[in-house]
PDB file of N, CA and C in Angstrom:
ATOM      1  N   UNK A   1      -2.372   8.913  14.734  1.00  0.00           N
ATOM      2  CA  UNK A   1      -3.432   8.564  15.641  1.00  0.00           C
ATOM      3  C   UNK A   1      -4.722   8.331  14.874  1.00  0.00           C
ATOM      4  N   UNK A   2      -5.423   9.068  13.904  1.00  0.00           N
ATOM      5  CA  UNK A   2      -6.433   9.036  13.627  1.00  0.00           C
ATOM      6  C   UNK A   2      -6.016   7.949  12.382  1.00  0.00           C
ATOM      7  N   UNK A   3      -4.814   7.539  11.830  1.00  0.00           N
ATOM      8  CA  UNK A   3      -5.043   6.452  10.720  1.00  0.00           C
ATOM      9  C   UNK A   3      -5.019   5.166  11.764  1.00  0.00           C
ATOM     10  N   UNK A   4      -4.181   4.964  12.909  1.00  0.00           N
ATOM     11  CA  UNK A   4      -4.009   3.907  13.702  1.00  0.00           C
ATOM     12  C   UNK A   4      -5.645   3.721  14.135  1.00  0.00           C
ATOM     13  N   UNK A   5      -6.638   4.585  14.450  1.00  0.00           N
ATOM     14  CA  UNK A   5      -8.027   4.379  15.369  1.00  0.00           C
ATOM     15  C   UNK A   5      -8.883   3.885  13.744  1.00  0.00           C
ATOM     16  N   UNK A   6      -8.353   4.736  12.372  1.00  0.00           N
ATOM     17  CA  UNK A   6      -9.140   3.913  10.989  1.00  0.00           C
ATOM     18  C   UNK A   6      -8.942   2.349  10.807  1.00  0.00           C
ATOM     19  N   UNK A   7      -7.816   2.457  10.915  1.00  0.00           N
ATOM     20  CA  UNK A   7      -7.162   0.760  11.176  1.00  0.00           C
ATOM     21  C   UNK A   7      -8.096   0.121  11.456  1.00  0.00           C
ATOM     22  N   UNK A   8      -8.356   0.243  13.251  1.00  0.00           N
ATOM     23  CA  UNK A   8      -8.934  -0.559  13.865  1.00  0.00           C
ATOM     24  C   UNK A   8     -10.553  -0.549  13.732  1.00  0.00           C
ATOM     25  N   UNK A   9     -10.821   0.168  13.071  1.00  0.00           N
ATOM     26  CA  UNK A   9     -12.027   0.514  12.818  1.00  0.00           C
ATOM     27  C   UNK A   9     -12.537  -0.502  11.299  1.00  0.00           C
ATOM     28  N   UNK A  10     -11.523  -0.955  10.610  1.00  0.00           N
ATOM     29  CA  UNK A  10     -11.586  -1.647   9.704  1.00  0.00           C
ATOM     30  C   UNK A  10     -11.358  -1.080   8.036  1.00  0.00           C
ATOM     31  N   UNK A  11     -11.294   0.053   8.560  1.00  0.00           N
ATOM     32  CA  UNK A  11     -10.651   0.892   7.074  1.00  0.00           C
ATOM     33  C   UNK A  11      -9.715   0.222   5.815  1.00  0.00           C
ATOM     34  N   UNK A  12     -10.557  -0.043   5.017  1.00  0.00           N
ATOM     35  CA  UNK A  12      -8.857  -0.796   4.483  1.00  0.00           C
ATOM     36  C   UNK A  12      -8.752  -0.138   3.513  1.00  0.00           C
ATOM     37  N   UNK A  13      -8.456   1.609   3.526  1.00  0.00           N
ATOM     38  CA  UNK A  13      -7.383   2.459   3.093  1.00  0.00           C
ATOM     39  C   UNK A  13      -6.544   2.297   4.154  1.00  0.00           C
ATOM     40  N   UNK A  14      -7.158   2.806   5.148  1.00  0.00           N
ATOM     41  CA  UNK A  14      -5.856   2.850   6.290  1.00  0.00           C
ATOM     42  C   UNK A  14      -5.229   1.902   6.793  1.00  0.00           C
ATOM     43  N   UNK A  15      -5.771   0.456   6.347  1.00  0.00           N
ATOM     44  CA  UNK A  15      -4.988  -0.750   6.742  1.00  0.00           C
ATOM     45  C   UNK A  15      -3.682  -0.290   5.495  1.00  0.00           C
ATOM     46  N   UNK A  16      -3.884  -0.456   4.813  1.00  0.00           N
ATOM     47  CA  UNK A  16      -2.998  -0.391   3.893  1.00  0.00           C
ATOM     48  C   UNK A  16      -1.674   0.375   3.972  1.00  0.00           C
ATOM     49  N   UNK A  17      -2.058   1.742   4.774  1.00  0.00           N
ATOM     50  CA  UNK A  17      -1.130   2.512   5.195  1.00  0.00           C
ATOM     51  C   UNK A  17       0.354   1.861   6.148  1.00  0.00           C
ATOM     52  N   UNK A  18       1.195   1.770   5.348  1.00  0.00           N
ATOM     53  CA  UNK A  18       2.180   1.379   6.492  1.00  0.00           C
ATOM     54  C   UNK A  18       3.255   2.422   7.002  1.00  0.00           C
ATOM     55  N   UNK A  19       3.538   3.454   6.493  1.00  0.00           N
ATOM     56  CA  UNK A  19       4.221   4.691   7.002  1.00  0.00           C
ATOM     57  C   UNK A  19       3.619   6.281   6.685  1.00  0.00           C
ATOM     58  N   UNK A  20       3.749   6.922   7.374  1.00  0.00           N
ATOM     59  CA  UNK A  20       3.425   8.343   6.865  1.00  0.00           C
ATOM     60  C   UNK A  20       4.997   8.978   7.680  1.00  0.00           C
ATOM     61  N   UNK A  21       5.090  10.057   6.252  1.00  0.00           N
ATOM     62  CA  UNK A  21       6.391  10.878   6.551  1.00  0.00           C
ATOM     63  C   UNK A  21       5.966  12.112   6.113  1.00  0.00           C
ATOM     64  N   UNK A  22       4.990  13.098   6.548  1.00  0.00           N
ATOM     65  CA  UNK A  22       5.100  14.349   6.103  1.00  0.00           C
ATOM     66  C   UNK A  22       5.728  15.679   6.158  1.00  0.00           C
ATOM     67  N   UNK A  23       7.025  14.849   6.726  1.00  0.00           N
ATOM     68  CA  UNK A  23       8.362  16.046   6.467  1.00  0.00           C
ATOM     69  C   UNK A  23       9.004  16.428   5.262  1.00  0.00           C
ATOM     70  N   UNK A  24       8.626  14.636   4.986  1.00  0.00           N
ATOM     71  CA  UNK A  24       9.573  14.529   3.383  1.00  0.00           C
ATOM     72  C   UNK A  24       8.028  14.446   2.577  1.00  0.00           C
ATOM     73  N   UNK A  25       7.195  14.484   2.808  1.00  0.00           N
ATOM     74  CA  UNK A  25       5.725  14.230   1.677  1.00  0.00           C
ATOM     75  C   UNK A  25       5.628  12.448   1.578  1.00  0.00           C
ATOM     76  N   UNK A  26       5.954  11.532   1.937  1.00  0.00           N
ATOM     77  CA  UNK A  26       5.957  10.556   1.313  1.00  0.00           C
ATOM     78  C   UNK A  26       5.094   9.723   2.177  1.00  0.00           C
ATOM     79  N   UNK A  27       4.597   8.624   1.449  1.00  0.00           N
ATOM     80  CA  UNK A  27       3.648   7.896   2.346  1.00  0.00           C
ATOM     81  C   UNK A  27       3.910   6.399   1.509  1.00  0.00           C
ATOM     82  N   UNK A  28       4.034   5.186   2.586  1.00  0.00           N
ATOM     83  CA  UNK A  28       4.474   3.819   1.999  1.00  0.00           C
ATOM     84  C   UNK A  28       3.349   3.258   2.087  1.00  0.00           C
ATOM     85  N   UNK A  29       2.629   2.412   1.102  1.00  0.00           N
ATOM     86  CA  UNK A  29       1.633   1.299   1.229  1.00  0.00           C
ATOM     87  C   UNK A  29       1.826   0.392   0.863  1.00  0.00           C
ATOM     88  N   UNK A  30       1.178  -1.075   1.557  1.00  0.00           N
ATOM     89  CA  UNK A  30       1.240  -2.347   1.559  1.00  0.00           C
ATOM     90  C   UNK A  30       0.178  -2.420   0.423  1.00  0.00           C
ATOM     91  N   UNK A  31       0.437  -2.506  -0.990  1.00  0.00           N
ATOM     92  CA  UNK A  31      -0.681  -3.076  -1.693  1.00  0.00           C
ATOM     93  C   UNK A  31      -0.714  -4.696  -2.486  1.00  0.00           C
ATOM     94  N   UNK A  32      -1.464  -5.676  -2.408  1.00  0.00           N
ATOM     95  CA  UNK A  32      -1.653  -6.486  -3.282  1.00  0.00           C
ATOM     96  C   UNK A  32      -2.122  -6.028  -4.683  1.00  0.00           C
ATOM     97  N   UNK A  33      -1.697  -7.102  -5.733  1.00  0.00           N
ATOM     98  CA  UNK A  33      -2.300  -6.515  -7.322  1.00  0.00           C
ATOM     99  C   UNK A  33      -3.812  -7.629  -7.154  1.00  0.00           C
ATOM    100  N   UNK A  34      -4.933  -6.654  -7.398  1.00  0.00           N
ATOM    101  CA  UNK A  34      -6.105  -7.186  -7.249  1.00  0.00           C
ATOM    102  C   UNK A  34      -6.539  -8.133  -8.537  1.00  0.00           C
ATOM    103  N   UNK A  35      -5.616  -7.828  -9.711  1.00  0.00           N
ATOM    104  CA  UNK A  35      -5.743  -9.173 -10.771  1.00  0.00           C
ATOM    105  C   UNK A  35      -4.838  -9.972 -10.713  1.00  0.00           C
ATOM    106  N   UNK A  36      -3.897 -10.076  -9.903  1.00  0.00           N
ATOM    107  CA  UNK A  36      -2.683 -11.069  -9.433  1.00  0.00           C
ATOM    108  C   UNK A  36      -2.981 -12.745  -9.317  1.00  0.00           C
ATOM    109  N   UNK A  37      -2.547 -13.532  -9.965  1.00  0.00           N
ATOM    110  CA  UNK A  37      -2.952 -15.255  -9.731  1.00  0.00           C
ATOM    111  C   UNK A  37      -2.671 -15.103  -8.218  1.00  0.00           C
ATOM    112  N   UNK A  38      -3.470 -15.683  -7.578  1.00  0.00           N
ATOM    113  CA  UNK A  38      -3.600 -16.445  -6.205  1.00  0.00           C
ATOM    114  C   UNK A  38      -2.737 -17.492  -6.170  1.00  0.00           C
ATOM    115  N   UNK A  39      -2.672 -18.170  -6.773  1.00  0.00           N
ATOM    116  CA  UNK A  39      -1.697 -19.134  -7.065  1.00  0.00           C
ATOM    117  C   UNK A  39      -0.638 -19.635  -8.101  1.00  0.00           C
ATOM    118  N   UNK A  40       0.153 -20.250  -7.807  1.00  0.00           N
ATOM    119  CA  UNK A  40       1.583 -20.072  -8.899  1.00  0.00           C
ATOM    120  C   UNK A  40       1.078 -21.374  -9.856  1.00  0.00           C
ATOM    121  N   UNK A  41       2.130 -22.101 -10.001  1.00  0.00           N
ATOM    122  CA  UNK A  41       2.697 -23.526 -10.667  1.00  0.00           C
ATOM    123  C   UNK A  41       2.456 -24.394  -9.556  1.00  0.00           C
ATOM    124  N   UNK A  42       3.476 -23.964  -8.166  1.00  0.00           N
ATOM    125  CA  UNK A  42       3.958 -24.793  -7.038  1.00  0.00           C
ATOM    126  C   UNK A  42       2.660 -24.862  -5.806  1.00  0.00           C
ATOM    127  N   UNK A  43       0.957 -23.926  -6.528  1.00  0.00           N
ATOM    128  CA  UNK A  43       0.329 -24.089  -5.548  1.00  0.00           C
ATOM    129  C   UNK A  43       0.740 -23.147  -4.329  1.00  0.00           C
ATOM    130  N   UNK A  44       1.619 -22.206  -4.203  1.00  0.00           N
ATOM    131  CA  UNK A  44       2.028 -21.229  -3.289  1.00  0.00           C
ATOM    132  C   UNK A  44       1.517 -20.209  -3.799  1.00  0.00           C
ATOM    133  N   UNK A  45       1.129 -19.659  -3.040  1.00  0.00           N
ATOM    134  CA  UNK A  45       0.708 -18.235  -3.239  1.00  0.00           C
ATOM    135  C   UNK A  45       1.678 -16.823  -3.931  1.00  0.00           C
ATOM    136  N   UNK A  46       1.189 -16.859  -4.457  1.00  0.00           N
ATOM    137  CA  UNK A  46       2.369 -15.552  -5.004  1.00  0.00           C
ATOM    138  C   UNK A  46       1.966 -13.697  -4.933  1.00  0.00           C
ATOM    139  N   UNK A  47       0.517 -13.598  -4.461  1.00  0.00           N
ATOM    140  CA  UNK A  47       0.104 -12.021  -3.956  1.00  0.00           C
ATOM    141  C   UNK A  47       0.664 -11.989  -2.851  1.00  0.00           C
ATOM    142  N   UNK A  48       1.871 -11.776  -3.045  1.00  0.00           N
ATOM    143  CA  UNK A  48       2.273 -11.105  -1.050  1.00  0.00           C
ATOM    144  C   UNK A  48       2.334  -9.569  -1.469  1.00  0.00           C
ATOM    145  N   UNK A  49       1.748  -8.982  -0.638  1.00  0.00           N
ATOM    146  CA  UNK A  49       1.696  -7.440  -0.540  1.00  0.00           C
ATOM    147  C   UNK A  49       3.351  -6.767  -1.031  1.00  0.00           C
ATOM    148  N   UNK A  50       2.906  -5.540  -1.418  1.00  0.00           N
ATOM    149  CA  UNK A  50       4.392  -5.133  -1.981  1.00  0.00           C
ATOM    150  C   UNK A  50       3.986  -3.449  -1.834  1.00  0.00           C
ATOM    151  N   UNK A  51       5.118  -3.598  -1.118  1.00  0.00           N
ATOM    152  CA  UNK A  51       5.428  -2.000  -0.669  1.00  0.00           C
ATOM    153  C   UNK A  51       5.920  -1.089  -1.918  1.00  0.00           C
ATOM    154  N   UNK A  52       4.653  -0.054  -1.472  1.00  0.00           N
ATOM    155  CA  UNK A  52       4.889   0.931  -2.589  1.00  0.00           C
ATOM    156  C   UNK A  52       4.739   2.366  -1.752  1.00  0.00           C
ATOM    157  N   UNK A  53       6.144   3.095  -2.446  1.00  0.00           N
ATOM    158  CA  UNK A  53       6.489   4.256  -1.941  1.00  0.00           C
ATOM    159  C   UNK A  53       5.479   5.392  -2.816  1.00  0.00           C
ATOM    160  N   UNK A  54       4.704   6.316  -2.051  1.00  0.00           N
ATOM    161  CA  UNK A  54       4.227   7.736  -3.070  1.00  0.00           C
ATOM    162  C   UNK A  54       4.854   8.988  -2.586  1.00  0.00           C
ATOM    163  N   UNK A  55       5.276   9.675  -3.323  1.00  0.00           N
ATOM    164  CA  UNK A  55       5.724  11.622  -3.043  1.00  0.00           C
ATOM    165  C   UNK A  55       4.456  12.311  -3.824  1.00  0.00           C
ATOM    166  N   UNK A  56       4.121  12.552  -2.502  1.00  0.00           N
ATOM    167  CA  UNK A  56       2.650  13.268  -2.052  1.00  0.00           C
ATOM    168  C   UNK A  56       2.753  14.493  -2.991  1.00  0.00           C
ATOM    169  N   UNK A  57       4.066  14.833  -3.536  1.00  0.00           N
ATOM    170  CA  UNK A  57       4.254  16.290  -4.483  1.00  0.00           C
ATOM    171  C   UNK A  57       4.027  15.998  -5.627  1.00  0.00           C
ATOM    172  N   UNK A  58       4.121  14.479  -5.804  1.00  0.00           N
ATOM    173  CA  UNK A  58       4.527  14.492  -7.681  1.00  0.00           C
ATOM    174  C   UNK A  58       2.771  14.028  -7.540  1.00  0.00           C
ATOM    175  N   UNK A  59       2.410  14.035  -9.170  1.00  0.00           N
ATOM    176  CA  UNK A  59       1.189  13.658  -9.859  1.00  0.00           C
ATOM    177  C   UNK A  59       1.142  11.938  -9.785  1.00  0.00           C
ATOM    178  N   UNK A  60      -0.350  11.366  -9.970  1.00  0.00           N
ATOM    179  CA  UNK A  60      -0.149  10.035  -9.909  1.00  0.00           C
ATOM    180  C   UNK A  60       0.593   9.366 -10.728  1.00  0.00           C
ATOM    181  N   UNK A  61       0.563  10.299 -11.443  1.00  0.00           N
ATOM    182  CA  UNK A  61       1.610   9.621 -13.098  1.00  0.00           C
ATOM    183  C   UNK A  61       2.690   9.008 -13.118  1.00  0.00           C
ATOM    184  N   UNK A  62       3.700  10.576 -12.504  1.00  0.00           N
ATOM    185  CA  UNK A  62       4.829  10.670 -11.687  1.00  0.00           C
ATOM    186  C   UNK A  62       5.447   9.715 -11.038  1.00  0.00           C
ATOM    187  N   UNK A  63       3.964   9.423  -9.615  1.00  0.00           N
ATOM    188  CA  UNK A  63       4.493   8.126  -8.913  1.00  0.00           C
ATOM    189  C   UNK A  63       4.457   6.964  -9.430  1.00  0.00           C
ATOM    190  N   UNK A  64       3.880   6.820 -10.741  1.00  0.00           N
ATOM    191  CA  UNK A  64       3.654   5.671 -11.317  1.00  0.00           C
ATOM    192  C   UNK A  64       4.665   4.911 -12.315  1.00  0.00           C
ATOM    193  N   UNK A  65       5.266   5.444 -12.339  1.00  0.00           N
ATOM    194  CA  UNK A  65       7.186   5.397 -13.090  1.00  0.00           C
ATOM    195  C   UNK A  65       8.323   5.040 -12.425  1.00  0.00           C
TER     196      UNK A  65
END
C-alpha cells in the first residue's frame, strides 16, 4: 500500500519496485542501465528495463554476483 500510493506520487524508487516478498526477503526491480546506448545499429532502442532480483539478507556485493 504505501509503495503503490509512492508510485503514484511519482517516486521513482518506488516506480521501480515491481515485487516485494518479505517472507522470503526478496524484492524484484525494473532497472534500466543509466550508461546504456539509447540506441543500437538498427536505430531500436536497446534500454528495455531488466528485472533484477535482491535477497534483502545478503550484502550489496552478494547481490551483485
Amino acid at each position: 500500500e504505501l509503495v503503490e500510493e509512492a508510485k503514484q506520487s511519482g517516486d521513482p524508487t518506488a516506480r521501480a519496485i515491481q515485487s516485494i516478498k518479505f517472507d522470503i526477503n526478496h524484492l524484484a526491480l525494473l532497472l534500466r542501465d543509466p550508461f546504456g546506448d539509447d540506441d543500437d545499429n538498427s536505430g531500436k532502442s536497446s534500454n528495455a528495463p531488466v528485472k533484477i532480483d535482491v535477497d534483502l539478507s545478503l550484502t550489496a556485493f552478494a547481490n551483485a554476483k
